[in-house]
PDB file of N, CA and C in Angstrom:
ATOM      1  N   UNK A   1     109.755  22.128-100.715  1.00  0.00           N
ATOM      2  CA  UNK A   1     109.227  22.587-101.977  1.00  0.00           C
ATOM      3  C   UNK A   1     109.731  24.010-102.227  1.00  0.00           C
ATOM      4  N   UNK A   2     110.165  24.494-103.340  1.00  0.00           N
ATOM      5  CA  UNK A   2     110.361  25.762-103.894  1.00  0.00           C
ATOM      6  C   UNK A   2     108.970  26.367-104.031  1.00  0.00           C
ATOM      7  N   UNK A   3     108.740  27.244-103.416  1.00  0.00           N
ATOM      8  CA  UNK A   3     107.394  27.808-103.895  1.00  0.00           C
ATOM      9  C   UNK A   3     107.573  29.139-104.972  1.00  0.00           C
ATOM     10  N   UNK A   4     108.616  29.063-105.823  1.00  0.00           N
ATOM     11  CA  UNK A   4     108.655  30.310-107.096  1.00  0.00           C
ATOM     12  C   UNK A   4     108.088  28.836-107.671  1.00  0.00           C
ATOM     13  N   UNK A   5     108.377  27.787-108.034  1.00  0.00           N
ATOM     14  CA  UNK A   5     108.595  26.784-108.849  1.00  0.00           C
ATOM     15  C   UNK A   5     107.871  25.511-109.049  1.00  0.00           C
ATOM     16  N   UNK A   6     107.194  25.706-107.713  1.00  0.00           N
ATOM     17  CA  UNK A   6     106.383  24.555-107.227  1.00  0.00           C
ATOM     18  C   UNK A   6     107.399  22.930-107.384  1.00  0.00           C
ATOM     19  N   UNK A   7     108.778  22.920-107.160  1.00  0.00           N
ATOM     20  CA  UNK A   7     109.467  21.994-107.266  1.00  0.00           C
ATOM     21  C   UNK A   7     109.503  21.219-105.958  1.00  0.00           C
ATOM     22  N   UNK A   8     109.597  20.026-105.692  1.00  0.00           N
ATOM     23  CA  UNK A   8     109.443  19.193-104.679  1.00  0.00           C
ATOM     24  C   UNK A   8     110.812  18.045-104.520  1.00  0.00           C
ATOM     25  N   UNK A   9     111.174  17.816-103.264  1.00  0.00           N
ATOM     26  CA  UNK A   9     112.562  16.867-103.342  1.00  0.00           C
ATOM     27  C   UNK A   9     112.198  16.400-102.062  1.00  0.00           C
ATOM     28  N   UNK A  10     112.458  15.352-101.291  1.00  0.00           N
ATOM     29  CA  UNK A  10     112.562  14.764-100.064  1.00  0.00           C
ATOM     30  C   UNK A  10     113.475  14.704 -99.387  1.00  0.00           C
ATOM     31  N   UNK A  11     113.857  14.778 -98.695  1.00  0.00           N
ATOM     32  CA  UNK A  11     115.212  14.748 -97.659  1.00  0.00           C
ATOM     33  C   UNK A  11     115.077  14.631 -96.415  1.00  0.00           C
ATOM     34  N   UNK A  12     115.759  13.905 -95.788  1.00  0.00           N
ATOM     35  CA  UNK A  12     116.410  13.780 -94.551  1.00  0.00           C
ATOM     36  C   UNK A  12     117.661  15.078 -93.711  1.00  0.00           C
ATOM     37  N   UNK A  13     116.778  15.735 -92.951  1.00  0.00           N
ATOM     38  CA  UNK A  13     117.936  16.591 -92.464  1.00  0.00           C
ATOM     39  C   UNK A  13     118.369  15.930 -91.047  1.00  0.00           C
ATOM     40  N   UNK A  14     120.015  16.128 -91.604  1.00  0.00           N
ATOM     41  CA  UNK A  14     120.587  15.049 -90.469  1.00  0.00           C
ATOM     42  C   UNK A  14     121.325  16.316 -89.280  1.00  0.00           C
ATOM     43  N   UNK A  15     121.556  17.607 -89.747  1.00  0.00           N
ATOM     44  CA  UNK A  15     121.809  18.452 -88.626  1.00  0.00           C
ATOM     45  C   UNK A  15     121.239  19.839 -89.036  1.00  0.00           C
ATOM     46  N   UNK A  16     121.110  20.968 -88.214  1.00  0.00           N
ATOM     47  CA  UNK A  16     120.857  22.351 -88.803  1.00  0.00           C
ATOM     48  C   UNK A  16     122.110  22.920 -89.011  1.00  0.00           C
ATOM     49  N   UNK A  17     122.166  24.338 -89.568  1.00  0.00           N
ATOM     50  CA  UNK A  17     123.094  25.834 -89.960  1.00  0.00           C
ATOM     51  C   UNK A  17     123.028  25.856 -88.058  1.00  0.00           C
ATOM     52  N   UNK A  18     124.697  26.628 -87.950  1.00  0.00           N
ATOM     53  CA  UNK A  18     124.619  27.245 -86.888  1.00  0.00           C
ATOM     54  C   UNK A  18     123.458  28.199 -86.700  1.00  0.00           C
ATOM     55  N   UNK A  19     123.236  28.067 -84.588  1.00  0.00           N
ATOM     56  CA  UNK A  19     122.226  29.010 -84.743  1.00  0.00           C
ATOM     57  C   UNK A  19     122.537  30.487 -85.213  1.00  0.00           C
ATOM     58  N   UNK A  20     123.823  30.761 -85.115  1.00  0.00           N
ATOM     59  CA  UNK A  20     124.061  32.325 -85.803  1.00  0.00           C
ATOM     60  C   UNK A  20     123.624  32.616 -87.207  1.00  0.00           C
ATOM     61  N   UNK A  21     123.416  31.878 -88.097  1.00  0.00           N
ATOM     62  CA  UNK A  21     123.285  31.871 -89.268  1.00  0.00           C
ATOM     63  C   UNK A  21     122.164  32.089 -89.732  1.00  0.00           C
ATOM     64  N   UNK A  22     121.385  32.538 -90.244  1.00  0.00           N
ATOM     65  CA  UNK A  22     120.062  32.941 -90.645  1.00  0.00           C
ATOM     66  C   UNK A  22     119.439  31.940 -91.383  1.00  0.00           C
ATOM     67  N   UNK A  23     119.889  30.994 -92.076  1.00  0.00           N
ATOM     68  CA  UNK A  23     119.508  29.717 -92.858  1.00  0.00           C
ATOM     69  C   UNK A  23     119.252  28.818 -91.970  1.00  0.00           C
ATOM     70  N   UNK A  24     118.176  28.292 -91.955  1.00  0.00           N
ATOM     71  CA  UNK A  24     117.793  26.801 -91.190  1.00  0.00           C
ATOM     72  C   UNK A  24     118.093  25.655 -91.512  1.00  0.00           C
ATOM     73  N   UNK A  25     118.878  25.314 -92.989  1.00  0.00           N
ATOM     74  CA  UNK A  25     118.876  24.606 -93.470  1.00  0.00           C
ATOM     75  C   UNK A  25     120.347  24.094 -95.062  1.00  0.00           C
ATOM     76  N   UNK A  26     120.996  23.316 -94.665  1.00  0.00           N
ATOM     77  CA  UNK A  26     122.057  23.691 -95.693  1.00  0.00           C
ATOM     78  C   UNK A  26     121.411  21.915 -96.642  1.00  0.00           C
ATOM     79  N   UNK A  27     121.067  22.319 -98.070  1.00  0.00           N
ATOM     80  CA  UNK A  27     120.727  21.197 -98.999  1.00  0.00           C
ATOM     81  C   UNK A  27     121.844  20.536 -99.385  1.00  0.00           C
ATOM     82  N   UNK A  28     121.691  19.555 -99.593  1.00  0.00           N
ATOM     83  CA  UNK A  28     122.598  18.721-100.738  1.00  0.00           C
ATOM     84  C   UNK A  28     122.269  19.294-102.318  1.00  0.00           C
ATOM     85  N   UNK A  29     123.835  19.422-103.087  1.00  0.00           N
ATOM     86  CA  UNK A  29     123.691  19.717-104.428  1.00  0.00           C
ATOM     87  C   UNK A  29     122.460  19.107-105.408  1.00  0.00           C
ATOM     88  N   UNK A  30     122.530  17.733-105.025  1.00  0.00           N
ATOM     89  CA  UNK A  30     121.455  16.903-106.041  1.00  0.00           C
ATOM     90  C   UNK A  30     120.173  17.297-105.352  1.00  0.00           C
ATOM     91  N   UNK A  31     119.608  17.964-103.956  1.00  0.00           N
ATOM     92  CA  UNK A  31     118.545  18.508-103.736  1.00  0.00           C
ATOM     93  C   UNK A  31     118.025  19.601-103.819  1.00  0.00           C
ATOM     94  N   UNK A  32     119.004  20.699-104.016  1.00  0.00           N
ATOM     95  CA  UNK A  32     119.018  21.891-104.659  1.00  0.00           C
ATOM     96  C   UNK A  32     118.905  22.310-106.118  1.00  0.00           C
ATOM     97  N   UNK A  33     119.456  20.750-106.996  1.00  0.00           N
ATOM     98  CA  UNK A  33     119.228  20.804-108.235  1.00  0.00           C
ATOM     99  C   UNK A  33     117.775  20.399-108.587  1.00  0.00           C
ATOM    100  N   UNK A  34     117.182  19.517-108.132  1.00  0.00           N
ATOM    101  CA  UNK A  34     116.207  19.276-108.205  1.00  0.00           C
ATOM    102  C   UNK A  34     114.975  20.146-107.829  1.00  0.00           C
ATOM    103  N   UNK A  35     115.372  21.404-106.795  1.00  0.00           N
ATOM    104  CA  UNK A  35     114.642  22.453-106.670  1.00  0.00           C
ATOM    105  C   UNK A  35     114.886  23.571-107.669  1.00  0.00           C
ATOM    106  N   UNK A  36     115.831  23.546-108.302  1.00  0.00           N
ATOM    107  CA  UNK A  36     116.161  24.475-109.314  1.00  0.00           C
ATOM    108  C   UNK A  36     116.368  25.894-108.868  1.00  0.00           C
ATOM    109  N   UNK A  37     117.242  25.651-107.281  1.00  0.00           N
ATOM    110  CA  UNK A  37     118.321  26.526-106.874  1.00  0.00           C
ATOM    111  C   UNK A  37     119.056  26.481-106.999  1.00  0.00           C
ATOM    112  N   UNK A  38     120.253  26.124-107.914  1.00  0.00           N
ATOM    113  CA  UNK A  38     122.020  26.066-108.058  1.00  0.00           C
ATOM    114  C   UNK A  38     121.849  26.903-108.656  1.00  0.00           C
ATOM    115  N   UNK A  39     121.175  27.889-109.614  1.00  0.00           N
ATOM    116  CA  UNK A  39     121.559  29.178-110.048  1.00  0.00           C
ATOM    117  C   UNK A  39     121.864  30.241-109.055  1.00  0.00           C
ATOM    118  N   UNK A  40     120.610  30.047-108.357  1.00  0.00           N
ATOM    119  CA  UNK A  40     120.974  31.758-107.420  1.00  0.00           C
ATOM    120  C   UNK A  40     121.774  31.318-106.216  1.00  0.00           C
ATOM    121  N   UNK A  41     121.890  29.958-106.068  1.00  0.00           N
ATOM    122  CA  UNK A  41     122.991  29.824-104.811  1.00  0.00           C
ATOM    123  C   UNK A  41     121.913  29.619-103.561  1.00  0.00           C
ATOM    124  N   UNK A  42     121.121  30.351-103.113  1.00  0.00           N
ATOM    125  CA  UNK A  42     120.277  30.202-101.969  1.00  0.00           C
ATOM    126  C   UNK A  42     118.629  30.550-102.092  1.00  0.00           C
ATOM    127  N   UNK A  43     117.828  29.975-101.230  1.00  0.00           N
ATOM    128  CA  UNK A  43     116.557  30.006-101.884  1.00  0.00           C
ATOM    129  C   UNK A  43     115.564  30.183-100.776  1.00  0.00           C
ATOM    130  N   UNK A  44     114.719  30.214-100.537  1.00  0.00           N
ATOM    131  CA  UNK A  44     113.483  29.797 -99.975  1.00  0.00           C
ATOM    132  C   UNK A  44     112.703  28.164-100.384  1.00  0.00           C
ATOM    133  N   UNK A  45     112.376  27.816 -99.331  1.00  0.00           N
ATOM    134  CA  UNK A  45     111.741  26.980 -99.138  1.00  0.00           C
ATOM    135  C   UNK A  45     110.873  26.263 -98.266  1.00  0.00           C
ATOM    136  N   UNK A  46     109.884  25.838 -98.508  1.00  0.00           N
ATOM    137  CA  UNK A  46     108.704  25.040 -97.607  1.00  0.00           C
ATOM    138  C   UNK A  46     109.108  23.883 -97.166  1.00  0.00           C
ATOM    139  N   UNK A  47     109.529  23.779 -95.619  1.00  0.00           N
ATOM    140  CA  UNK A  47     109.446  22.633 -95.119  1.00  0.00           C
ATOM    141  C   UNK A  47     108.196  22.110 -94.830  1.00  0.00           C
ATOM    142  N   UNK A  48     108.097  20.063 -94.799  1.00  0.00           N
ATOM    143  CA  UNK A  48     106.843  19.745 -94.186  1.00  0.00           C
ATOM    144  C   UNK A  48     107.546  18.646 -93.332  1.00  0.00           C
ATOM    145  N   UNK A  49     107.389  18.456 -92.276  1.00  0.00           N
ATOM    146  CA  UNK A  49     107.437  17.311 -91.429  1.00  0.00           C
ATOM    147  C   UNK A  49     106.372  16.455 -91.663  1.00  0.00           C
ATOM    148  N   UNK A  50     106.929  14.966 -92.159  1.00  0.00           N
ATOM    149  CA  UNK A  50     106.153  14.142 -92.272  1.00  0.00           C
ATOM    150  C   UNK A  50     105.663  12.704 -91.250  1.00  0.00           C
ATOM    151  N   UNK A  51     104.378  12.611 -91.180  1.00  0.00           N
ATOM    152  CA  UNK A  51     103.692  12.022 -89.679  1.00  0.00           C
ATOM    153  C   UNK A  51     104.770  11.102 -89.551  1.00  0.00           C
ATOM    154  N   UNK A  52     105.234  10.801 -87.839  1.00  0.00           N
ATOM    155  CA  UNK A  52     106.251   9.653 -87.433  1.00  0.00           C
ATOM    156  C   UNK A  52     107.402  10.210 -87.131  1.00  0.00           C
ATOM    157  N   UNK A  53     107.949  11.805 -88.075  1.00  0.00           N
ATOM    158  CA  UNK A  53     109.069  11.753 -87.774  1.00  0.00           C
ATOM    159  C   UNK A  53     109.227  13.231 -86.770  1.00  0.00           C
ATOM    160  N   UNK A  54     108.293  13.307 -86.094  1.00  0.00           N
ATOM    161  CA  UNK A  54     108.766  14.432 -85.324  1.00  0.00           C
ATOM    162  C   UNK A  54     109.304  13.949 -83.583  1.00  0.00           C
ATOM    163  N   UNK A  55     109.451  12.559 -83.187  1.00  0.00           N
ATOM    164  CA  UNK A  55     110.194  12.570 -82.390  1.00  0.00           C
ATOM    165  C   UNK A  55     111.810  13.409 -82.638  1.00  0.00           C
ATOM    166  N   UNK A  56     112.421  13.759 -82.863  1.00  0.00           N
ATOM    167  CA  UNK A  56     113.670  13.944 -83.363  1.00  0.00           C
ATOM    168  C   UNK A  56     113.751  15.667 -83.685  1.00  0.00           C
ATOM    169  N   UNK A  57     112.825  16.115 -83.965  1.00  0.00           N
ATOM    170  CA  UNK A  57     112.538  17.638 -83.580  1.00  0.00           C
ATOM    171  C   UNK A  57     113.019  18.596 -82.755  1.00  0.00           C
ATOM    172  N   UNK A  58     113.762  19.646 -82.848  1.00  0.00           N
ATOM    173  CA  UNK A  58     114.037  20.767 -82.233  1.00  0.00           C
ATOM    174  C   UNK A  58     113.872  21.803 -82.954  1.00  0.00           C
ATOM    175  N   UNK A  59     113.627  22.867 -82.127  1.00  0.00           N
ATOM    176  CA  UNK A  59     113.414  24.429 -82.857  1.00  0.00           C
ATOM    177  C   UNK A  59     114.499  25.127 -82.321  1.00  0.00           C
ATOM    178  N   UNK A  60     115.072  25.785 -83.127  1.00  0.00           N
ATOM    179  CA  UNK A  60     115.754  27.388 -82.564  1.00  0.00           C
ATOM    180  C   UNK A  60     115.237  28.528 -81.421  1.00  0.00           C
TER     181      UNK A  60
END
């Protein structure tokens, strides 16, 4: 979710940003559009893990 925007999209993240990289997370265009980040290029956002899928989990 965008929280300037309260915009919401679902996705599947299939790998992370290197750990050097300060971003946790690189979107797909059509999920970024739908958050109504393709203007500024990069954003903030609220992840939620949803029940079932945290076998598959790692942290930095």
């Amino acid at each position: 979710m965008n929280p300037k925007n309260g915009k919401s999209v679902v996705v599947k993240i299939n790998d992370r940003m290197n750990a050097k990289n300060k971003r946790l997370i690189d979107l797909s265009q059509a999920a970024a559009e739908k958050l109504g980040l393709i203007q500024q290029g990069i954003g903030e956002v609220v992840m939620e893990v949803f029940p079932g899928e945290t076998d598959y989990i790692s942290t930095r």
